[in-house]
C-alpha atoms as a PDB file:
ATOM      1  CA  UNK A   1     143.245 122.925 137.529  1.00  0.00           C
ATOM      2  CA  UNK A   2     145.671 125.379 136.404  1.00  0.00           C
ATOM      3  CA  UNK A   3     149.437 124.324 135.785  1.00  0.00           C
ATOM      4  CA  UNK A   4     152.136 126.902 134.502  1.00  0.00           C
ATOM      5  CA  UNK A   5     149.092 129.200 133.152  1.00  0.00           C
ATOM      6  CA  UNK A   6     147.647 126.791 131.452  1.00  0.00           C
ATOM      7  CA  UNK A   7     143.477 125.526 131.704  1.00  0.00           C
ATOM      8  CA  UNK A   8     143.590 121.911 131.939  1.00  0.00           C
ATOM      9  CA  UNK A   9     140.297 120.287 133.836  1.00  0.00           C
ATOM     10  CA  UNK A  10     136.571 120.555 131.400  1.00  0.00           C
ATOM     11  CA  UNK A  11     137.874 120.667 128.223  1.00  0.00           C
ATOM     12  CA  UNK A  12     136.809 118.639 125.342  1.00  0.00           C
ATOM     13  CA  UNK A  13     138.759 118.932 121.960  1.00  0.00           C
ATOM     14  CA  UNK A  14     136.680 118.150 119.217  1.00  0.00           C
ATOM     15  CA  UNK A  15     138.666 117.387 115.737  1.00  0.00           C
ATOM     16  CA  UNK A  16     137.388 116.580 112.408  1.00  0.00           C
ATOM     17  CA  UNK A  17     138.869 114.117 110.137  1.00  0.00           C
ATOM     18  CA  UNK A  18     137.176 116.578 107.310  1.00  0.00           C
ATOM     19  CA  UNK A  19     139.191 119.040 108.193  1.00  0.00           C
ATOM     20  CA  UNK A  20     137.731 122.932 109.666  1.00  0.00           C
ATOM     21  CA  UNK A  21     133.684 121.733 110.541  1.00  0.00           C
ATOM     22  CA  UNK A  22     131.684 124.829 111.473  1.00  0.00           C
ATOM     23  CA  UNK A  23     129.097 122.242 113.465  1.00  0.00           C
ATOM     24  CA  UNK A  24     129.326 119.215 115.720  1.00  0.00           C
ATOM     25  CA  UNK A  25     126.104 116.795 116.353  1.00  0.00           C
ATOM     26  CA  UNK A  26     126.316 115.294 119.579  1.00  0.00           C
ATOM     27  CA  UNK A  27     124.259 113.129 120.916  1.00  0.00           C
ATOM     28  CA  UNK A  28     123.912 111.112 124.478  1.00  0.00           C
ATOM     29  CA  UNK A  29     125.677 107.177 124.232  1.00  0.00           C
ATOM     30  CA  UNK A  30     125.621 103.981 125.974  1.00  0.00           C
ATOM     31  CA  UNK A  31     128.333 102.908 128.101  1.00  0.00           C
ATOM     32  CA  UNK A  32     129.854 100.233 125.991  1.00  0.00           C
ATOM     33  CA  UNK A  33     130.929  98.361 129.045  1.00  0.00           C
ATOM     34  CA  UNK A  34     127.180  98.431 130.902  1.00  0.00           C
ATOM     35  CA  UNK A  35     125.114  98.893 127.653  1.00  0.00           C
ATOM     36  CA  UNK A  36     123.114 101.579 129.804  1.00  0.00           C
ATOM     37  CA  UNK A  37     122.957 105.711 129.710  1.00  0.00           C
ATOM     38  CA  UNK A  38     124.256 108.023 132.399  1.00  0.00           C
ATOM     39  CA  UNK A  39     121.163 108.658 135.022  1.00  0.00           C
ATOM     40  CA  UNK A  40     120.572 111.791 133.800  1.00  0.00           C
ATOM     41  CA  UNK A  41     119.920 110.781 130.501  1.00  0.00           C
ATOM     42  CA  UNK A  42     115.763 109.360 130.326  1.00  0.00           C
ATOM     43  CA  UNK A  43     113.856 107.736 127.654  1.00  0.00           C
ATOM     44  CA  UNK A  44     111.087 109.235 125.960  1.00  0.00           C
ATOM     45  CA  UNK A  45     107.461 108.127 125.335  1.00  0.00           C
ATOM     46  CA  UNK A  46     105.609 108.291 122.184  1.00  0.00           C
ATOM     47  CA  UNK A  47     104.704 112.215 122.497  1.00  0.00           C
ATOM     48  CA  UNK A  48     108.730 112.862 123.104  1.00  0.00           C
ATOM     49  CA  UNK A  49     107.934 113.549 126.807  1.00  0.00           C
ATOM     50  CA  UNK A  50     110.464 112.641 129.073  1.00  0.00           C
ATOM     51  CA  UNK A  51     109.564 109.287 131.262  1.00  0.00           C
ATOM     52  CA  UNK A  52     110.047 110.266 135.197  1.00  0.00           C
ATOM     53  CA  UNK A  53     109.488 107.891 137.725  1.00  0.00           C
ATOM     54  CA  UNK A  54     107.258 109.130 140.422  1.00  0.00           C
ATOM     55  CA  UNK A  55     110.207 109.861 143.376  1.00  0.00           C
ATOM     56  CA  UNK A  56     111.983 112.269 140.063  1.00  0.00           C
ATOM     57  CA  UNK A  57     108.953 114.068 139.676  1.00  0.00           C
ATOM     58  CA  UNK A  58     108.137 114.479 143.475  1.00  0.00           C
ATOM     59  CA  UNK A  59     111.270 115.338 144.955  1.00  0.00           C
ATOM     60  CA  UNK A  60     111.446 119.026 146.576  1.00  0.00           C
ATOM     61  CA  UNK A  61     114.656 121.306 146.702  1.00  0.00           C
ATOM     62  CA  UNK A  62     116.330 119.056 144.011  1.00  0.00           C
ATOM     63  CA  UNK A  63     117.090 120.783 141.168  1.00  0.00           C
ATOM     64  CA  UNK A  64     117.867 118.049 138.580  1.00  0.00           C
ATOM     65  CA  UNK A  65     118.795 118.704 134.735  1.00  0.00           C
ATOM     66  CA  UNK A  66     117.475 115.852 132.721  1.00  0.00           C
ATOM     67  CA  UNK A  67     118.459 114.931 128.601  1.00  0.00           C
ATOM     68  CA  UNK A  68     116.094 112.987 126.415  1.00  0.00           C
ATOM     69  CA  UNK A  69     118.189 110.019 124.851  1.00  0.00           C
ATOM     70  CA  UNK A  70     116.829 111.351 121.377  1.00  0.00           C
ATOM     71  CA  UNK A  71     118.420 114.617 121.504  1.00  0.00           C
ATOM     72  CA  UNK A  72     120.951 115.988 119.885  1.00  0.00           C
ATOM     73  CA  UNK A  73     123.161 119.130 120.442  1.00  0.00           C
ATOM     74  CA  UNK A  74     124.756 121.419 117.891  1.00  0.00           C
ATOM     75  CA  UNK A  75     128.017 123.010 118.975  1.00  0.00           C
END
């Protein structure tokens, strides 16, 4: 949405407490309220494979973007 020239829907302001950072780490988190992470977040198995069930892995003409809850982004 744009109000008076100015961009205010998708953004995310990231501030440091340590004053200019030249990275961010971030990595996916529980809802505190459910304890549980967003559906497209999966777990892993010991080879750090992302765990499908079978109707993820067998559904046609879905194009679904999946994060492993071990990884971590550098921005």
């Amino acid at each position: 949405m744009v109000a008076n020239g100015d961009v205010k829907s998708n953004i995310i302001v990231l501030r440091s407490v340590y004053g200019k950072v030249v990275k961010y780490y971030i990595q996916p988190c529980k809802d505190p309220k459910t304890g549980r992470f967003p559906d497209c977040v999966k777990p892993v198995d010991s080879h750090g494979d992302i765990r499908l069930s079978d109707k993820e892995k067998n559904e046609e003409g879905v194009t679904k973007h999946f994060i492993k809850e071990t990884d971590t982004f550098v921005i």
